[in-house]
Protein backbone atom coordinates (compact mmCIF):
# COMPACT_ATOMS: atom_id res chain seq x y z
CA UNK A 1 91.33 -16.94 131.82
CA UNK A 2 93.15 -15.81 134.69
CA UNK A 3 93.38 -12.32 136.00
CA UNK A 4 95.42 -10.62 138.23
CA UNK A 5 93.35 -7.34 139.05
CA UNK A 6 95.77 -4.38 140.79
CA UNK A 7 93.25 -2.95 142.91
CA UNK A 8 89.47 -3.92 142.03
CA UNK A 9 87.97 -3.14 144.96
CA UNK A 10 86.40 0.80 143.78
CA UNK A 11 85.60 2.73 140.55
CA UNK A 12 87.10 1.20 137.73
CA UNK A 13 88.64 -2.24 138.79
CA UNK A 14 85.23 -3.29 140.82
CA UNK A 15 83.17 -3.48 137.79
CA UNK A 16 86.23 -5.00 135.67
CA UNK A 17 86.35 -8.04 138.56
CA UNK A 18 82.45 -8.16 138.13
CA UNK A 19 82.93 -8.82 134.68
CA UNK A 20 85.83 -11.21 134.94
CA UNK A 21 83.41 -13.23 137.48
CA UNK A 22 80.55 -12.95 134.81
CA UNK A 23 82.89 -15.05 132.31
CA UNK A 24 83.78 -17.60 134.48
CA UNK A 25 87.45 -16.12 134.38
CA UNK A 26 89.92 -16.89 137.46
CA UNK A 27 90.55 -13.70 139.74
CA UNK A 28 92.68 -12.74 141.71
CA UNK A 29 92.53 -9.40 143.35
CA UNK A 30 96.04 -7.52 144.36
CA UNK A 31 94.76 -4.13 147.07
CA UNK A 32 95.82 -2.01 149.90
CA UNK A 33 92.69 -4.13 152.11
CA UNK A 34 91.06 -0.59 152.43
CA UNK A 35 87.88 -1.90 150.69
CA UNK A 36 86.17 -5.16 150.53
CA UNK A 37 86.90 -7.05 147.57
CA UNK A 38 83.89 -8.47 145.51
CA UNK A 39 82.39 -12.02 146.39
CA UNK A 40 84.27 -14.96 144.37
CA UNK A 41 87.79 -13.09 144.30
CA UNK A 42 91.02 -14.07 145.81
CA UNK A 43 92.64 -11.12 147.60
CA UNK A 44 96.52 -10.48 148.14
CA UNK A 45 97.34 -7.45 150.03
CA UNK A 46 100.19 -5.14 150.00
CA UNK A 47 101.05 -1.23 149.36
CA UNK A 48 102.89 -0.65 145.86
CA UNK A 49 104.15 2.82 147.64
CA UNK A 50 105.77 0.93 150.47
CA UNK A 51 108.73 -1.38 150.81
CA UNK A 52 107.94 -4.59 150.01
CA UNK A 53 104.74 -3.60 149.48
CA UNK A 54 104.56 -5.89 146.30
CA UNK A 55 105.85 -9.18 148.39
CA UNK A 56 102.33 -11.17 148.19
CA UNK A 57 102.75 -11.10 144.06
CA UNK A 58 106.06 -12.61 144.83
CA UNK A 59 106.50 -15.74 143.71
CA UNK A 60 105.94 -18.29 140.87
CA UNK A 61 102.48 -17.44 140.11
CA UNK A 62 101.24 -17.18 136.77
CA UNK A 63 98.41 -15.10 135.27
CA UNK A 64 97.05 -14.63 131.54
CA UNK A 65 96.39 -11.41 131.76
CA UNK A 66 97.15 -8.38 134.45
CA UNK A 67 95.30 -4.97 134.79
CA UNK A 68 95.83 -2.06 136.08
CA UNK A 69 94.46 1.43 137.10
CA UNK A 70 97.72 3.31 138.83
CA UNK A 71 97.46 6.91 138.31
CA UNK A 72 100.09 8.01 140.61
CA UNK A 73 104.08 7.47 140.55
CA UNK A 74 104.62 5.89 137.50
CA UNK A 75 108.06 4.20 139.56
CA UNK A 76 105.18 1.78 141.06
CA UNK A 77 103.94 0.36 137.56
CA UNK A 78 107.31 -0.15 136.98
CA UNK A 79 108.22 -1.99 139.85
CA UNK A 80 105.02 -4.50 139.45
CA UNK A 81 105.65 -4.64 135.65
CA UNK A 82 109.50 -5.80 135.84
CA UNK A 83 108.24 -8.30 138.93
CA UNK A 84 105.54 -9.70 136.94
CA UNK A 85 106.54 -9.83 133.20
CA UNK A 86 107.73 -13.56 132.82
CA UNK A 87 104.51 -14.35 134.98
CA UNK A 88 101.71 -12.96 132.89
CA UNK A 89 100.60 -13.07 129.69
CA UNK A 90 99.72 -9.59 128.79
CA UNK A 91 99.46 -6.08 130.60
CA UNK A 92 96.42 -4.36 130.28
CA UNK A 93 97.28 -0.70 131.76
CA UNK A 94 93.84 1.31 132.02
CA UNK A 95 95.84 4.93 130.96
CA UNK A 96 94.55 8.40 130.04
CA UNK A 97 93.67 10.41 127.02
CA UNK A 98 95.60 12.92 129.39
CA UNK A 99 98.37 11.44 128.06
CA UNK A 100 98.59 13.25 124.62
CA UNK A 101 100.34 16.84 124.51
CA UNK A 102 98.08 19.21 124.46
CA UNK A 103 96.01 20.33 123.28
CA UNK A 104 95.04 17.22 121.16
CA UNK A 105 92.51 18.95 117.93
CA UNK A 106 89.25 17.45 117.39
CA UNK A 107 89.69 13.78 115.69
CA UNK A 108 92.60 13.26 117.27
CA UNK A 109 94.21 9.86 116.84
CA UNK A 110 95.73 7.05 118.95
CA UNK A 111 99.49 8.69 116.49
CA UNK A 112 98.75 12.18 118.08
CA UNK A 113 101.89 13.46 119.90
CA UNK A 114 101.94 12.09 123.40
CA UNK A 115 103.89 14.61 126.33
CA UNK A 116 107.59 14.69 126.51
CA UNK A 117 109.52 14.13 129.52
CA UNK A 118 107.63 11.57 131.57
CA UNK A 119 109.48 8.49 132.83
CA UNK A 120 108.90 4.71 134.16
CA UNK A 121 111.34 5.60 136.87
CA UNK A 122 109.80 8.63 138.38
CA UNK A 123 108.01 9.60 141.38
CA UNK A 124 104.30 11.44 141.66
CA UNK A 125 104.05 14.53 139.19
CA UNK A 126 101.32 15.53 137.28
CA UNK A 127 98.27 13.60 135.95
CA UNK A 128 99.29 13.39 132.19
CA UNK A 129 103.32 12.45 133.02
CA UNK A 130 102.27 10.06 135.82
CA UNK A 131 100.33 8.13 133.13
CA UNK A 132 102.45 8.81 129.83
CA UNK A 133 105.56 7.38 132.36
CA UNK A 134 103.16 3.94 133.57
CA UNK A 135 102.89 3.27 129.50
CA UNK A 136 106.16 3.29 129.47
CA UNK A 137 107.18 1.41 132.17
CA UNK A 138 104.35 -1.16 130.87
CA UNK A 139 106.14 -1.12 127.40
CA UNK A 140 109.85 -1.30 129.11
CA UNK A 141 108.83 -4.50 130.70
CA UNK A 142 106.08 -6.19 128.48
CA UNK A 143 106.89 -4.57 125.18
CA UNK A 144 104.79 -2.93 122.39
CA UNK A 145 103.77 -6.96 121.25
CA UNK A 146 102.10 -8.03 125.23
CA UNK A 147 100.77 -4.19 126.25
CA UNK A 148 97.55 -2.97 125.58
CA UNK A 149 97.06 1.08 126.35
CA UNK A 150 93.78 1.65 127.35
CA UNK A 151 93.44 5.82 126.79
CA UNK A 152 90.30 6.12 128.63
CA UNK A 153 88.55 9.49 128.76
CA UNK A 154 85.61 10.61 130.92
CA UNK A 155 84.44 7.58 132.92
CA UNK A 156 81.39 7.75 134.41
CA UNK A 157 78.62 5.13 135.93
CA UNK A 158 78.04 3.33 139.51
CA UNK A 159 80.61 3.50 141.27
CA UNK A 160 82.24 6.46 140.47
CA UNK A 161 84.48 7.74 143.11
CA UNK A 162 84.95 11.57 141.25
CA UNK A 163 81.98 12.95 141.80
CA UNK A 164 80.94 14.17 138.28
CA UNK A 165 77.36 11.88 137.21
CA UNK A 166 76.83 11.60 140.94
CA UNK A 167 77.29 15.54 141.62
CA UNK A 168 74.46 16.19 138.40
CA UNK A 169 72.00 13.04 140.19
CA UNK A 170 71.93 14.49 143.37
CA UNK A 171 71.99 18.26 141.84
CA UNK A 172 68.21 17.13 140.11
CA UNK A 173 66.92 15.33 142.85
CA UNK A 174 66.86 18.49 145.58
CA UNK A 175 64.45 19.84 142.36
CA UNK A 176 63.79 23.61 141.22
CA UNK A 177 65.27 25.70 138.99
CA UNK A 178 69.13 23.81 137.58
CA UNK A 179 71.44 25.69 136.03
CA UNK A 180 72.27 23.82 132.77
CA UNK A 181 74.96 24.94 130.89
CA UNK A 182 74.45 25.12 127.14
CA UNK A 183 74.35 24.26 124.23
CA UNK A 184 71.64 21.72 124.48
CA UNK A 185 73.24 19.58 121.80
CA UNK A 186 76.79 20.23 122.56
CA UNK A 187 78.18 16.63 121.82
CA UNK A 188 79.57 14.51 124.72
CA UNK A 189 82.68 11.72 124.67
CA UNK A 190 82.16 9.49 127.74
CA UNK A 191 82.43 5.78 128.46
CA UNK A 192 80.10 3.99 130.79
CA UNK A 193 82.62 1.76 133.44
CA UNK A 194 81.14 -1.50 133.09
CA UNK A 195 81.74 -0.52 128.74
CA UNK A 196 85.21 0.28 129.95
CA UNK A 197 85.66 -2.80 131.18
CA UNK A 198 84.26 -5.70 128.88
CA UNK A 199 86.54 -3.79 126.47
CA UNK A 200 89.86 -4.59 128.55
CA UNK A 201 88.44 -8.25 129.41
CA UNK A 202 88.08 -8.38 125.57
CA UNK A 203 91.13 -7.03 124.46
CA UNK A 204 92.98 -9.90 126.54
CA UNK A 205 91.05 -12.38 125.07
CA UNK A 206 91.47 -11.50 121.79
CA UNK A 207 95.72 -10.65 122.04
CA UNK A 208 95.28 -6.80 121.39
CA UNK A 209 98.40 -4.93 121.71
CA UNK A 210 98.79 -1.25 121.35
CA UNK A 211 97.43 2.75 122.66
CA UNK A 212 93.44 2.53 122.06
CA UNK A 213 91.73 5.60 123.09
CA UNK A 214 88.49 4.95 124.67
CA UNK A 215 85.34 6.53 125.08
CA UNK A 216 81.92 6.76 123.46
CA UNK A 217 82.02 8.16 119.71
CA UNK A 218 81.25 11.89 119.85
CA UNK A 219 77.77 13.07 120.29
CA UNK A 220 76.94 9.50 121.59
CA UNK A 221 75.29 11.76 124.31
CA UNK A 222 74.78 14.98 124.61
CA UNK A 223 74.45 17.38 127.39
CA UNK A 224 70.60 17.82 127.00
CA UNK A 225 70.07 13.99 126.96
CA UNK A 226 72.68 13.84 130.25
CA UNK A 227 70.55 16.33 132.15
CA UNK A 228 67.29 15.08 130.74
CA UNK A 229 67.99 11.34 131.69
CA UNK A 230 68.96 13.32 135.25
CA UNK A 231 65.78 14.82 135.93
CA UNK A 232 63.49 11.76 134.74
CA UNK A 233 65.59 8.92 136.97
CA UNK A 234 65.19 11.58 140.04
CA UNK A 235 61.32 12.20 139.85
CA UNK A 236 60.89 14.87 137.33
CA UNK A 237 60.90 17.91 139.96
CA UNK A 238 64.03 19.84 138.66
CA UNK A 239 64.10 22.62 136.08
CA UNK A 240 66.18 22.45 133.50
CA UNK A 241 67.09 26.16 132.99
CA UNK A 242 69.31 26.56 129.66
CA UNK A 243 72.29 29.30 129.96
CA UNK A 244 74.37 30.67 127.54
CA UNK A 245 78.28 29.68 127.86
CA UNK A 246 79.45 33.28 127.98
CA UNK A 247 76.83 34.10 131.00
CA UNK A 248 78.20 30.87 132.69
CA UNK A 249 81.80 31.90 131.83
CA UNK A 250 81.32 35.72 132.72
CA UNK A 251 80.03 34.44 135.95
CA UNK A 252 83.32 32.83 137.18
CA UNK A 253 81.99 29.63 136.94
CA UNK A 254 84.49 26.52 136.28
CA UNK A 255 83.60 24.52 133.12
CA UNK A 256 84.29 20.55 134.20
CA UNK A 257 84.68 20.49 137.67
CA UNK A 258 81.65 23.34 138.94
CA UNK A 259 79.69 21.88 136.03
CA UNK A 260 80.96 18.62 135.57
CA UNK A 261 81.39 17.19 132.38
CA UNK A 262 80.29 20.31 130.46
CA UNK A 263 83.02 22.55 128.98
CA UNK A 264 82.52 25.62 126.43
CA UNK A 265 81.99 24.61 122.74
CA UNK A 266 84.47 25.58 120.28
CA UNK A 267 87.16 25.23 122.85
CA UNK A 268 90.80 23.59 123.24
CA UNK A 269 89.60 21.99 126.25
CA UNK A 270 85.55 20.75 124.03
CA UNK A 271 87.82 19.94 120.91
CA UNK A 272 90.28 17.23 123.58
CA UNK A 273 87.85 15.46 125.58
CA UNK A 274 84.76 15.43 123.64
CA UNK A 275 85.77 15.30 119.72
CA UNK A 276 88.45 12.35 119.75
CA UNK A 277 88.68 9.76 117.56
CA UNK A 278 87.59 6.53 118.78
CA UNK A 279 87.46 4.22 115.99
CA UNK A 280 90.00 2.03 116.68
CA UNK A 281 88.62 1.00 119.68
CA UNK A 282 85.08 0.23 118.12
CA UNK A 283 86.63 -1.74 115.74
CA UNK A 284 88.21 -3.98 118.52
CA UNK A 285 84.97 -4.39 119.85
CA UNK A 286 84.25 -1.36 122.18
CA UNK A 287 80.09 -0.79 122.58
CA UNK A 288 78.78 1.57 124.61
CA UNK A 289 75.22 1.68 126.42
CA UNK A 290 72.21 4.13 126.01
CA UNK A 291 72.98 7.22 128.24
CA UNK A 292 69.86 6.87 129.72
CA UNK A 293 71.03 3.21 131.26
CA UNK A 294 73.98 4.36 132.17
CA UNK A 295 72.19 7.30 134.28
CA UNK A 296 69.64 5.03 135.72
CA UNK A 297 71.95 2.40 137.12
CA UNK A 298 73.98 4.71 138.57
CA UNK A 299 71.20 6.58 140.50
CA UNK A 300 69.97 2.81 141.72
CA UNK A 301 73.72 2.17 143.24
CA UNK A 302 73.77 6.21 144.46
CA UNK A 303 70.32 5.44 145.96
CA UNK A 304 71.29 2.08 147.98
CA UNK A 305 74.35 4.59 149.14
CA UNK A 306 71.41 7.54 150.28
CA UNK A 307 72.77 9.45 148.01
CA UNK A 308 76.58 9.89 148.85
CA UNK A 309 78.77 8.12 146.48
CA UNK A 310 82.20 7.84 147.84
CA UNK A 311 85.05 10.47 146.81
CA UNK A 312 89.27 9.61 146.17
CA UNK A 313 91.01 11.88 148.54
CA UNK A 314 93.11 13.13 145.47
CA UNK A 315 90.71 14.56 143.59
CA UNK A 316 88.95 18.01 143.86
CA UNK A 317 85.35 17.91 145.09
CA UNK A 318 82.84 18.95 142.03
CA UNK A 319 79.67 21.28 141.92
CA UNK A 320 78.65 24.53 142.00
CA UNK A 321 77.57 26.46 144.88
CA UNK A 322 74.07 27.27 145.23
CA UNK A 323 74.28 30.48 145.84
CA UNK A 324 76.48 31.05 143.29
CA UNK A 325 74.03 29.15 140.93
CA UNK A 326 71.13 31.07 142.05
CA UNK A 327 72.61 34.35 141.70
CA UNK A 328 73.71 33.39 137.97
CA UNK A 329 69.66 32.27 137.28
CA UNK A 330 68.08 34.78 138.17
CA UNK A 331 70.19 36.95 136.29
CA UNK A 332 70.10 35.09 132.88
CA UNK A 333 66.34 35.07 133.76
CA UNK A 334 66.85 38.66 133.79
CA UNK A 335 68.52 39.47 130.83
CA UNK A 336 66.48 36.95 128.79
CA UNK A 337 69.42 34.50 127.95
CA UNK A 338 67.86 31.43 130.29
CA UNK A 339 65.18 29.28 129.55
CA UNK A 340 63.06 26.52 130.14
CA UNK A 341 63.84 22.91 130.16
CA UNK A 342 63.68 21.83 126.68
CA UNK A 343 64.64 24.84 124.47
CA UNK A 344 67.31 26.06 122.86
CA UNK A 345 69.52 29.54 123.99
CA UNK A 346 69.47 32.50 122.29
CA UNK A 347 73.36 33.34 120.83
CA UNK A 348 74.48 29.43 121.34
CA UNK A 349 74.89 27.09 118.44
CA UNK A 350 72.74 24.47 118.58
């Protein structure tokens, strides 16, 4: 097979080329030269925001299969699309579960209603329009029959350039008392990268077409496994000090990006990102690793990085403050609502 990667040189498209290698596929890797591409690629360089930024791709080239991560002005998917469409095989376009309006309920679909007013043509927006309007400028070039979606949710795993799995890592490795936000068992929806991507190398080997949301089935993790797997890949020295939502909440505290990953159960915001249906995509093959791998591996790559993992410029820094954390201990400590690592919390479901 022969890829065409757009980007491939951080978060998601590095482990995707990895893969592609792994196979013995053809790659070629399309970037803005900022980052070294992996061993074994070809690179082409150019800027899709600039004027003839897309000139290397130019050309009579041809590709099986092309993939891309844009998340910005959906006008640059549909510049690349139109260039490359009777050049490649099949568009792979890594989108968002972002994309549906919101707020999607729990067991949500790939046919849930998707947001109104985005467009292939536009310019920079918001998150969930910049993606709805790459799908369609994907589907305007390639069509419904040579597209495959890819609705991904929370990503997480080496590499990560957000700051989420690496925030909680380094969080349990300075040890003591951690806030973790509860319930124990509240049921996580994730998908490990490297999952992420032997799914898209799949789906262009076997012809997929078509939205697929993808993450881990619900509950595939939770957020006492997350934490636990934490504190045992970091040396055991942190705390794990269980807190009721409605202390965290009362407290100011942002669910998802202070806490990453966690949000309140029995939420809009729990009910879209964590309680999606996913079965279409494990029915086209999607499998998804043990938390507990996909924690370790990503310490291992944090480690050989001393501990800071690169950040995107465009998105917000995550983590509590420590004051701010220590102030909200010692009063849950206080009023009896925290406790130790591995119980439950009085007035949460479990």
């Amino acid at each position: 097979m022969r890829l065409l990667m757009l980007g491939g040189t951080e978060f998601v498209g590095r482990p995707t080329v990895e893969a592609a290698l792994s196979r013995g596929w053809e790659v070629t890797v399309f970037h803005r030269g900022r980052h070294p591409a992996p061993d074994g690629v070809r690179s082409l360089h150019g800027d899709r925001t600039a004027p003839d930024g897309l000139a290397a791709l130019a050309g009579t080239e041809e590709w099986d299969v092309v993939i891309d991560t844009w998340s910005a002005a959906p006008s640059a998917v549909r510049d690349t699309a139109q260039l490359l469409r009777d050049r490649v095989g099949r568009y792979v376009y890594v989108s968002s579960r972002s994309v549906y309006e919101w707020a999607p309920p729990a067991g949500s679909t790939e046919d849930a209603p998707v947001v109104t007013g985005a467009s292939a043509d536009a310019g920079q927006t918001d998150y969930a329009q910049d993606k709805r309007g790459g799908e369609l400028a994907v589907l305007d070039a390639f069509g419904p029959d040579r597209s495959v979606l890819a609705r991904a949710g929370l990503i997480i795993g080496p590499y990560e350039n957000v700051g989420r799995l690496p925030w909680w890592l380094n969080r349990m490795a300075r040890g003591g008392p951690v806030l973790a936000p509860g319930p124990r068992e509240l049921p996580l929806q994730y998908v490990d990268v490297r999952d992420l991507a032997e799914w898209l190398l799949g789906a262009a080997e076997q012809g997929l077409s078509g939205p697929y949301n993808l993450t881990s089935a619900s509950g595939h993790a939770t957020m006492g496994t997350l934490l636990d797997a934490c504190v045992a890949v970091t040396g055991g020295t942190a705390e794990l000090r269980w807190t009721a939502p409605e202390v965290i909440l009362k407290a100011g505290i942002e669910p998802w990006t202070e806490l990453p990953v966690w949000v309140p159960p029995g939420t809009d915001l729990h009910d879209a990102l964590h309680l999606g249906d996913v079965s279409r995509a494990m029915a086209a093959g999607l499998r998804c690793r043990p938390v507990e791998e996909t924690v370790a591996d990503t310490w291992e790559w944090l480690k050989g990085l001393d501990g800071t993992a690169p950040q995107r410029p465009d998105r917000p820094a995550k983590g509590v403050d420590p004051e701010v954390e220590a102030r909200v201990l010692a009063s849950a400590k206080g009023e009896g609502e925290a406790g130790g690592g591995g119980g439950g919390v009085p007035g949460t479901t479990p």
